[in-house]
Protein backbone atom coordinates (compact mmCIF):
# COMPACT_ATOMS: atom_id res chain seq x y z
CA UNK A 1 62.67 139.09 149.01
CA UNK A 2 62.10 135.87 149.62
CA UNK A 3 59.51 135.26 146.35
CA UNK A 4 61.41 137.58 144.61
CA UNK A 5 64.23 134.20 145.03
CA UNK A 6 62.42 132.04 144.80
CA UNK A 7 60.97 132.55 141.23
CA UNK A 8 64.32 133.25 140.36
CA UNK A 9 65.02 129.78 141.13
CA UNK A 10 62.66 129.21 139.22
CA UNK A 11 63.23 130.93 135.98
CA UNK A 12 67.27 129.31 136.17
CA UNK A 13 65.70 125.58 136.44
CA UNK A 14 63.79 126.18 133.51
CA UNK A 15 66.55 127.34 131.18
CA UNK A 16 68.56 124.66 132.86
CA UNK A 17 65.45 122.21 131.29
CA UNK A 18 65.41 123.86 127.86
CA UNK A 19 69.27 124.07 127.60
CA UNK A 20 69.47 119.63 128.25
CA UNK A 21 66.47 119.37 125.92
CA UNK A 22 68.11 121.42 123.30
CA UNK A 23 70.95 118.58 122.49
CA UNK A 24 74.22 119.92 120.72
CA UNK A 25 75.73 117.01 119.57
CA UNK A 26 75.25 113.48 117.55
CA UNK A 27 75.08 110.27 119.29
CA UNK A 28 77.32 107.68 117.82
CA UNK A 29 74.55 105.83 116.39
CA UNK A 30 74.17 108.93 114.17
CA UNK A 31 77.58 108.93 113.03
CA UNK A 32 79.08 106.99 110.22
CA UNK A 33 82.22 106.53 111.46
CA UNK A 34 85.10 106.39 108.26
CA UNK A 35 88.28 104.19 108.19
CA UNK A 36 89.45 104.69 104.50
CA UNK A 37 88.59 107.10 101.55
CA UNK A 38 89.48 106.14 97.71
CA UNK A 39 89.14 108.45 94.99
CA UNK A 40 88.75 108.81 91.47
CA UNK A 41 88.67 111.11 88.37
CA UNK A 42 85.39 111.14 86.33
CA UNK A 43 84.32 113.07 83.77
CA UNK A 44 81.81 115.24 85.78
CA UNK A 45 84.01 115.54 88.46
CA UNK A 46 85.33 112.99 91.20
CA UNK A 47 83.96 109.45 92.81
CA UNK A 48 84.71 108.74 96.25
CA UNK A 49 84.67 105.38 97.89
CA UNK A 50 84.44 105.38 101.62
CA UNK A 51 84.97 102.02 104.26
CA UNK A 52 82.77 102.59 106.88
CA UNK A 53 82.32 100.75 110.09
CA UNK A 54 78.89 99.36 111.25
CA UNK A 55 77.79 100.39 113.90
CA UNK A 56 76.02 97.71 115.50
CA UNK A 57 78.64 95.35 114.29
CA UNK A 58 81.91 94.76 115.36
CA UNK A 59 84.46 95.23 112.65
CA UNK A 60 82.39 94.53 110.46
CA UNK A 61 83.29 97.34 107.29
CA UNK A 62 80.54 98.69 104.65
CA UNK A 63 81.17 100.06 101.27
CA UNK A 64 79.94 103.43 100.42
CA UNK A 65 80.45 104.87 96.86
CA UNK A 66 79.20 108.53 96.11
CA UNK A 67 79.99 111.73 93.20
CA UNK A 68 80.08 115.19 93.02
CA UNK A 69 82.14 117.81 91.01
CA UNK A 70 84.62 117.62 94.15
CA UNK A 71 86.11 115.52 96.81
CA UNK A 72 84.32 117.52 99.34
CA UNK A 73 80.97 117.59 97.15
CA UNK A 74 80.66 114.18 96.62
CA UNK A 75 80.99 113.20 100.36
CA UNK A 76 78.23 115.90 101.09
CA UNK A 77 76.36 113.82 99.15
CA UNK A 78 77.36 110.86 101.02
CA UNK A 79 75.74 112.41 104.07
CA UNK A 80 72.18 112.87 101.73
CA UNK A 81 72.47 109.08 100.69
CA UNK A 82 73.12 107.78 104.00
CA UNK A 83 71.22 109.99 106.69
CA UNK A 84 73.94 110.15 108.86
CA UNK A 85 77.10 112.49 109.50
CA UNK A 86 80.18 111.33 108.57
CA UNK A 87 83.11 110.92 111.35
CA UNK A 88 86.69 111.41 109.44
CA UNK A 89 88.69 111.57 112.30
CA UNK A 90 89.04 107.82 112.50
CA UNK A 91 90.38 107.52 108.93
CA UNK A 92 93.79 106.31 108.86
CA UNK A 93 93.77 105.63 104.66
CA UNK A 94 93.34 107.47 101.40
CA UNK A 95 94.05 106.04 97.93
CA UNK A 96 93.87 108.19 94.74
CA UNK A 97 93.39 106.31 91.65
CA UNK A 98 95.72 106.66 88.53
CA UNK A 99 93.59 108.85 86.87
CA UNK A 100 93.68 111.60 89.54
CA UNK A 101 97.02 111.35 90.50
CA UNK A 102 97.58 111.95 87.08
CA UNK A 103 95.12 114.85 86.42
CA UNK A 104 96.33 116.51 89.98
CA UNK A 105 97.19 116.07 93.47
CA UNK A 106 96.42 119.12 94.96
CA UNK A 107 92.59 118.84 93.66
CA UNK A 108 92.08 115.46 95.71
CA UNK A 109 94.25 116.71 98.55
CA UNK A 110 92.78 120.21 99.67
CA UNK A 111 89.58 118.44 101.72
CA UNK A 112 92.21 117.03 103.53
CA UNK A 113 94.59 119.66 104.76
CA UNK A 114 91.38 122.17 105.08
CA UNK A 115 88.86 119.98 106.94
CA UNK A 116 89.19 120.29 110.81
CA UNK A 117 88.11 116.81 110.84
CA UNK A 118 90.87 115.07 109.07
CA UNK A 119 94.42 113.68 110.30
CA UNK A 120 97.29 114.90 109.10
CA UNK A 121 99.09 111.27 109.28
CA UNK A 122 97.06 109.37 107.22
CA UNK A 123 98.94 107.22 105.13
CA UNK A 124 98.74 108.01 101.17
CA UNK A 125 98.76 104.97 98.22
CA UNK A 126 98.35 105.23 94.60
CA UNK A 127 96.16 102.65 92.79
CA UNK A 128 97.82 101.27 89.71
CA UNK A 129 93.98 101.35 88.32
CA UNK A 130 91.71 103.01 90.30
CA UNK A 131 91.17 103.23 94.04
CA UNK A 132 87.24 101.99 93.69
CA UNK A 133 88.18 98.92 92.50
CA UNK A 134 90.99 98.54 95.70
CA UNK A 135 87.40 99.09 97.89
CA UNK A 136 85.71 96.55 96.06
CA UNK A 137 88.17 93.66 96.56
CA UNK A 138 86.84 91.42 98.77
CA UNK A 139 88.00 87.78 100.58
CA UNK A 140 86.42 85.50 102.27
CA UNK A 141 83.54 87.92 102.04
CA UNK A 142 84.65 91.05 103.79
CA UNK A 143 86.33 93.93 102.69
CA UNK A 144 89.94 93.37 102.83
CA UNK A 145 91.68 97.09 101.92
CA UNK A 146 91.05 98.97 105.30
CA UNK A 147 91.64 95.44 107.19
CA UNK A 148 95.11 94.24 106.23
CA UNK A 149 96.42 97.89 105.13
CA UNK A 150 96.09 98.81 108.87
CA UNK A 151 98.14 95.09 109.62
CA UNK A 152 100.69 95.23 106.81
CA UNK A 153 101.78 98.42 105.40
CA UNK A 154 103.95 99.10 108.10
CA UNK A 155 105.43 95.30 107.96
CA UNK A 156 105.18 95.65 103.94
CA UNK A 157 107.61 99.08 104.65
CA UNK A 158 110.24 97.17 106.93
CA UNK A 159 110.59 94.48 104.17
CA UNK A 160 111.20 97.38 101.81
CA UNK A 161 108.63 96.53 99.23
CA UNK A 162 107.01 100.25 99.66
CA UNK A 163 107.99 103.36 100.90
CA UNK A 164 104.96 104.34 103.35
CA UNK A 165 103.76 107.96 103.53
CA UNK A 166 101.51 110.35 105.13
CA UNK A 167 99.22 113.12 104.02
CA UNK A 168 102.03 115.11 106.29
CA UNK A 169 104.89 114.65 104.18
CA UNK A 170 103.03 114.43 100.70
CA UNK A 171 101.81 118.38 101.95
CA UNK A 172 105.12 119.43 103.18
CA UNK A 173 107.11 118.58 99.74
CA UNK A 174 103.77 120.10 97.62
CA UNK A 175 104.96 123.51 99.76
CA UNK A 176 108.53 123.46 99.67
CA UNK A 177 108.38 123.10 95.61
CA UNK A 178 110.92 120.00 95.73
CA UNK A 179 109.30 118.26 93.38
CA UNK A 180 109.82 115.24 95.83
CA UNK A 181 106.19 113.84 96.14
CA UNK A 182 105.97 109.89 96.33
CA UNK A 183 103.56 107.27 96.48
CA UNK A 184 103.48 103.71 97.43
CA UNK A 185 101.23 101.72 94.74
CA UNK A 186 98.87 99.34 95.18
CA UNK A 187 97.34 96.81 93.03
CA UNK A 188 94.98 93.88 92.60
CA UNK A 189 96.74 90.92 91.53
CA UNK A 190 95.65 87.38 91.94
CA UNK A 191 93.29 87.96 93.61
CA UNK A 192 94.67 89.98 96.35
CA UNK A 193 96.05 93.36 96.92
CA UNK A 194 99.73 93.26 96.17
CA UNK A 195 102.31 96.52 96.30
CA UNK A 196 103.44 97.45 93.00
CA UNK A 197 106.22 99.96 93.42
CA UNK A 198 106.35 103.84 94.21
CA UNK A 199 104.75 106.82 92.07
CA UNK A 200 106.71 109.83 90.88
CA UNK A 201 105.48 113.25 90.52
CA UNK A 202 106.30 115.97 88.71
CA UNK A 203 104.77 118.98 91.39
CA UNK A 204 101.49 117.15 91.78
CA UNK A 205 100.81 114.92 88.80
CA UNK A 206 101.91 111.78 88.47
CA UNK A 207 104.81 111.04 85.44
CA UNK A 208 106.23 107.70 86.15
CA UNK A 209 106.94 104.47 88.62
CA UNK A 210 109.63 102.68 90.24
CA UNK A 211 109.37 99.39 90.21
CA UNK A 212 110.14 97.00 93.40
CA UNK A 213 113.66 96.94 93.19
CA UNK A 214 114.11 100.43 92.60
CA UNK A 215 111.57 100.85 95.55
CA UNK A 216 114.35 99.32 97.89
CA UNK A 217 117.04 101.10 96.02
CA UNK A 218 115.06 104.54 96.92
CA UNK A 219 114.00 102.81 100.77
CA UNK A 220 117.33 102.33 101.80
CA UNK A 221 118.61 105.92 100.16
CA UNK A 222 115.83 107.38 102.93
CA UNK A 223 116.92 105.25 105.23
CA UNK A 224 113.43 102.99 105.66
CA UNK A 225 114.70 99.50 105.43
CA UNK A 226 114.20 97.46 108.46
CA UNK A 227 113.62 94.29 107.12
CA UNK A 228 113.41 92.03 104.26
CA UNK A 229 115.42 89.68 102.34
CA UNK A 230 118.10 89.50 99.40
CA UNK A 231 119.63 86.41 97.60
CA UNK A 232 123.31 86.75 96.69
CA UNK A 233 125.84 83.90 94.97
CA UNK A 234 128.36 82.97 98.48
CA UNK A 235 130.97 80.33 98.03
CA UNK A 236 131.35 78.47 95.11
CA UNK A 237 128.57 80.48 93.17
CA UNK A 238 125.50 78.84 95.59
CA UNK A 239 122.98 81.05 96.51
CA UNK A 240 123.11 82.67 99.96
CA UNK A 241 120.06 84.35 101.76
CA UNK A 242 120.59 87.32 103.92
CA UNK A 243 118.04 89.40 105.70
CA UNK A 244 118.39 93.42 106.00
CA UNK A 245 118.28 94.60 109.74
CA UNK A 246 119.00 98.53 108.96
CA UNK A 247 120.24 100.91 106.47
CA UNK A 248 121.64 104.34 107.35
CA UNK A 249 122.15 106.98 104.64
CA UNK A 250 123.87 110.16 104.52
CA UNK A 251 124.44 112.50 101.63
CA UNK A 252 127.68 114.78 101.24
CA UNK A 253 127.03 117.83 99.19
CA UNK A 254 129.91 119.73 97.74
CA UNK A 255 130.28 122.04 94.48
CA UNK A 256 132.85 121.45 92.15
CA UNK A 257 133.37 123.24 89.03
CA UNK A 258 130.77 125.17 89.48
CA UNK A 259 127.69 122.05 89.84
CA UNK A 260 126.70 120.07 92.96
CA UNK A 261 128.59 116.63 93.50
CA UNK A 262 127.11 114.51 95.44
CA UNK A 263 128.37 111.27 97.84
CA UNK A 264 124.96 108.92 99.01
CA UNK A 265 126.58 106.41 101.69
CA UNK A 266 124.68 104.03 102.78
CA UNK A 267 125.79 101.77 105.70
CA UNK A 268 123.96 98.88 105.94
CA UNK A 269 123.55 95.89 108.37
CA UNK A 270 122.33 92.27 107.50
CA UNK A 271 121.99 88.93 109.05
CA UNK A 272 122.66 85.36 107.49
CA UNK A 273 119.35 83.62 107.19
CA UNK A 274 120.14 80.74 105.28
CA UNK A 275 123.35 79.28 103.28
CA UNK A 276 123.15 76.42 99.98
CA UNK A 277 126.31 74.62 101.99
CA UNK A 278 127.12 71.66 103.81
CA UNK A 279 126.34 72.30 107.30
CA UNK A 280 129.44 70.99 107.94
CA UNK A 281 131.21 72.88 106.21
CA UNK A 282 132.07 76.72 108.01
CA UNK A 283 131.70 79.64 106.43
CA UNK A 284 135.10 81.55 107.40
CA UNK A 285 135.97 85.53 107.56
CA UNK A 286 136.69 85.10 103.42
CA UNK A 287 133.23 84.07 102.84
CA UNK A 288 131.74 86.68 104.94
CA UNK A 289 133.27 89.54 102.91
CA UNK A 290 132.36 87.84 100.23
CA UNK A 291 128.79 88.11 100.65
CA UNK A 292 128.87 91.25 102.29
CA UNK A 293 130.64 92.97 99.24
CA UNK A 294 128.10 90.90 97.14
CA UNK A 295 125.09 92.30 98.81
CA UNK A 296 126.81 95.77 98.83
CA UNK A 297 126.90 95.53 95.13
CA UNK A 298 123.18 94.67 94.53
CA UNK A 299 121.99 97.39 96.61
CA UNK A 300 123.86 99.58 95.41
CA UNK A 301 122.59 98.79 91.73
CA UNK A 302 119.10 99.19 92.83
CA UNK A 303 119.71 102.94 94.32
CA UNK A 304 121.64 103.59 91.01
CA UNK A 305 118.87 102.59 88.85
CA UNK A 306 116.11 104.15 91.49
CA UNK A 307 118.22 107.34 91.25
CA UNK A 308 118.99 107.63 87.36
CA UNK A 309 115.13 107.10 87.06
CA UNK A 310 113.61 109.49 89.26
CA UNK A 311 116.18 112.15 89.38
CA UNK A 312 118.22 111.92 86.00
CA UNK A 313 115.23 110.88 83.55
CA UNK A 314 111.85 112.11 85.76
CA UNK A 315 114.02 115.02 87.47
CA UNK A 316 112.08 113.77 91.13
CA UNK A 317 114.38 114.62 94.08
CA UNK A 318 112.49 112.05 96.04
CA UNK A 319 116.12 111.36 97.20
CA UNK A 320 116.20 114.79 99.07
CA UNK A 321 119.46 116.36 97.77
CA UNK A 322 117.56 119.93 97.16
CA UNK A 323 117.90 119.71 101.37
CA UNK A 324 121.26 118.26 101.53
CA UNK A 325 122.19 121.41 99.45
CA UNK A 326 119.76 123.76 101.47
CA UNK A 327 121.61 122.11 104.96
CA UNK A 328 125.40 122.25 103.30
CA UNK A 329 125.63 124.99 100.36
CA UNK A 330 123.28 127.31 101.47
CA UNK A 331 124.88 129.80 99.37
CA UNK A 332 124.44 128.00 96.29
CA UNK A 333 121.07 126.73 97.03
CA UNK A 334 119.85 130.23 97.34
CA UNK A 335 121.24 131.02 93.91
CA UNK A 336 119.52 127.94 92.55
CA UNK A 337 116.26 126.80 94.36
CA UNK A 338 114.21 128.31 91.35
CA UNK A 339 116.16 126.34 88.67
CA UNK A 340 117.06 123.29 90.83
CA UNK A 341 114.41 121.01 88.92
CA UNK A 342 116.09 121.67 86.11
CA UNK A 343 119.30 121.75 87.17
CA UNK A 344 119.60 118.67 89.01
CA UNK A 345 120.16 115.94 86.35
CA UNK A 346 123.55 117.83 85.92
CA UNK A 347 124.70 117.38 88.95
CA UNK A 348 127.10 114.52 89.49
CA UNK A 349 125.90 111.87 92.32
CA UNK A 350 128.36 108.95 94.20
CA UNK A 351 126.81 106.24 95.44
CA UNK A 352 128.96 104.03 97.92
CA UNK A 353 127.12 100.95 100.15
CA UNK A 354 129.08 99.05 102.93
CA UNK A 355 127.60 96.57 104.90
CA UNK A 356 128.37 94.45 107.70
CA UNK A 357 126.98 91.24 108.65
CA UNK A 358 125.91 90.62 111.97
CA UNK A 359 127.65 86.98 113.79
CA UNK A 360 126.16 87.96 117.37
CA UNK A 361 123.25 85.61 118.08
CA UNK A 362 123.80 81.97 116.44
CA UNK A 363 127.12 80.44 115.51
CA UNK A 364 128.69 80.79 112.65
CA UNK A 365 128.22 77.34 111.62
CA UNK A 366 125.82 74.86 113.40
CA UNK A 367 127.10 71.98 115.46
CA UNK A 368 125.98 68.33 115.80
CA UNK A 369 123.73 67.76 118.77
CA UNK A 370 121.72 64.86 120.01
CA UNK A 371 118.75 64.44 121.52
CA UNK A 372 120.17 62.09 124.85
């Protein structure tokens, strides 16, 4: 009994042996860890460019650039060229160039919402041009893309100058058939990587932009202004700058005569940064609803233009009134979802803005003060 034990002891140790020799995973060192995918259209398929972190560097970012006749073939090959395995759960960024976005979305997309690897909030851009040349760009001799798109985009977002979005939502709209996919455009412009606006698509191709101002327009519509600055004329026609603190929208959907009507209110809240008067001289309640009805009014013209763009001329609910119907006229919205693409530039939209400026915090006007 007792040798009978002890060579079963025996026989366990040695599988124990084999089974640590026989290693199941990769070591780090083996991994090429990803922080930001681009890709483009080709004529044999797609080209994907990939910012990868060194390993034995500290944030210090390498430039990868591989093909195949799909997104997923050509970073297969990536894995060939490079003799490691590719990590994609630490990518937080993919770009689609122009050409792709305007070929199709779904194409470049599917790797994403299929691989078990990926994350479903990584943030989507558009390159004006294409997304290798984004992954190019370099200052002060590092790759800048995956460095200050991490730092800024939300910052670049609260100043309203793009309307940030994840793989998440891009997916969710794609499903739902709303024909309310949009993308926040980038592009290289002296010599740096500036935002350019917002991309409309029709289903998943790209038709048309906004431009910046029509990018705040549609950013305080969605309620995604938390910053950022706007110059209005105050007293006596001098300019006045005032600095958005929040916007938030709500849409009233009703049918009358037999179409939608639509109310978009937007309340929205602003400071005073800076005035073209005498410090001496107050500003009083008068001038205050001056500016605020002046700033109103602005805004207001940039959702109105953002709006008669996308929905009237593109017909791109990136506004979301198919779900303001869906929420309020369920009814109707059941009778229409199929047609509602078509449909919508019929409909007749409100827009109203109010804001309020803030006085808690500083005075109204400074006072005099001395040093002694």
């Amino acid at each position: 009994m007792t040798v009978l034990r002890i060579v079963g002891i025996t026989i366990v140790a040695v599988i124990v042996l084999l089974a640590a020799g026989a290693r199941n995973y990769t070591e780090l060192h083996e991994r090429l860890i990803i922080r930001g995918i681009g890709i483009d259209r080709t004529e044999q398929g797609y080209k994907v460019s990939l910012h990868a972190l060194k390993t034995t560097e500290e944030n210090t970012t390498e430039l990868f650039t591989t093909e195949g006749e799909s997104v997923y073939d050509a970073l297969e090959n990536l894995g060939l060229m490079t003799d490691k395995v590719p990590l994609y759960s630490h990518s937080f960024l993919v770009v689609v160039g122009r050409e792709a976005a305007e070929h199709s979305l779904n194409d470049v997309l599917d790797f994403f919402i299929r691989y078990q690897e990926t994350r479903p909030t990584e943030s989507l851009f558009l390159a004006n041009d294409t997304a290798g040349e984004l992954f190019a760009h370099q200052k002060d001799g590092q790759y800048d893309l995956t460095r200050d798109i991490s730092d800024t985009a939300a910052g670049r977002q609260n100043h309203s100058q793009l309307v940030q979005t994840e793989l998440l939502d891009v997916v969710n709209a794609m499903f739902q058939n709303s024909n309310a996919v949009h993308l926040p455009v980038l592009n290289v412009s002296d010599g740096s990587i500036m935002e350019y606006g917002t991309g409309l698509f029709e289903n998943d191709t790209l038709i048309d932009f906004l431009d910046l101002n029509q990018t705040r327009g549609l950013s305080a519509a969605l309620g995604k202004i938390q910053g950022g600055t706007e110059v209005v004329k105050g007293p006596d026609e001098l300019p006045v700058t005032l600095q958005y603190s929040k916007c938030s929208p709500h849409i009233k959907a009703e049918i009358q005569d037999g179409k939608p009507r639509f109310t978009l209110t937007v309340d929205c809240k602003a400071n005073l940064s800076q005035t073209s008067t005498s410090v001496t001289q107050p500003l009083d309640k008068e001038a205050f609803e001056q500016l605020e009805q002046a700033l109103s009014e602005k805004l207001r013209g940039q959702i109105e233009h953002a709006l008669r763009w996308a929905v009237i001329e593109n017909h791109c609910d990136v506004f979301g009134f198919s779900g303001a119907l869906l929420r309020q006229q369920t009814d109707y919205w059941r009778a229409h979802q199929d047609t509602w693409i078509n449909e919508m530039a019929e409909a007749d939209y409100l827009i109203a803005v109010n804001t309020t400026i803030a006085l808690e915090g500083k005075e109204t006007s400074p006072k005099p003060f001395s040093v002694w």
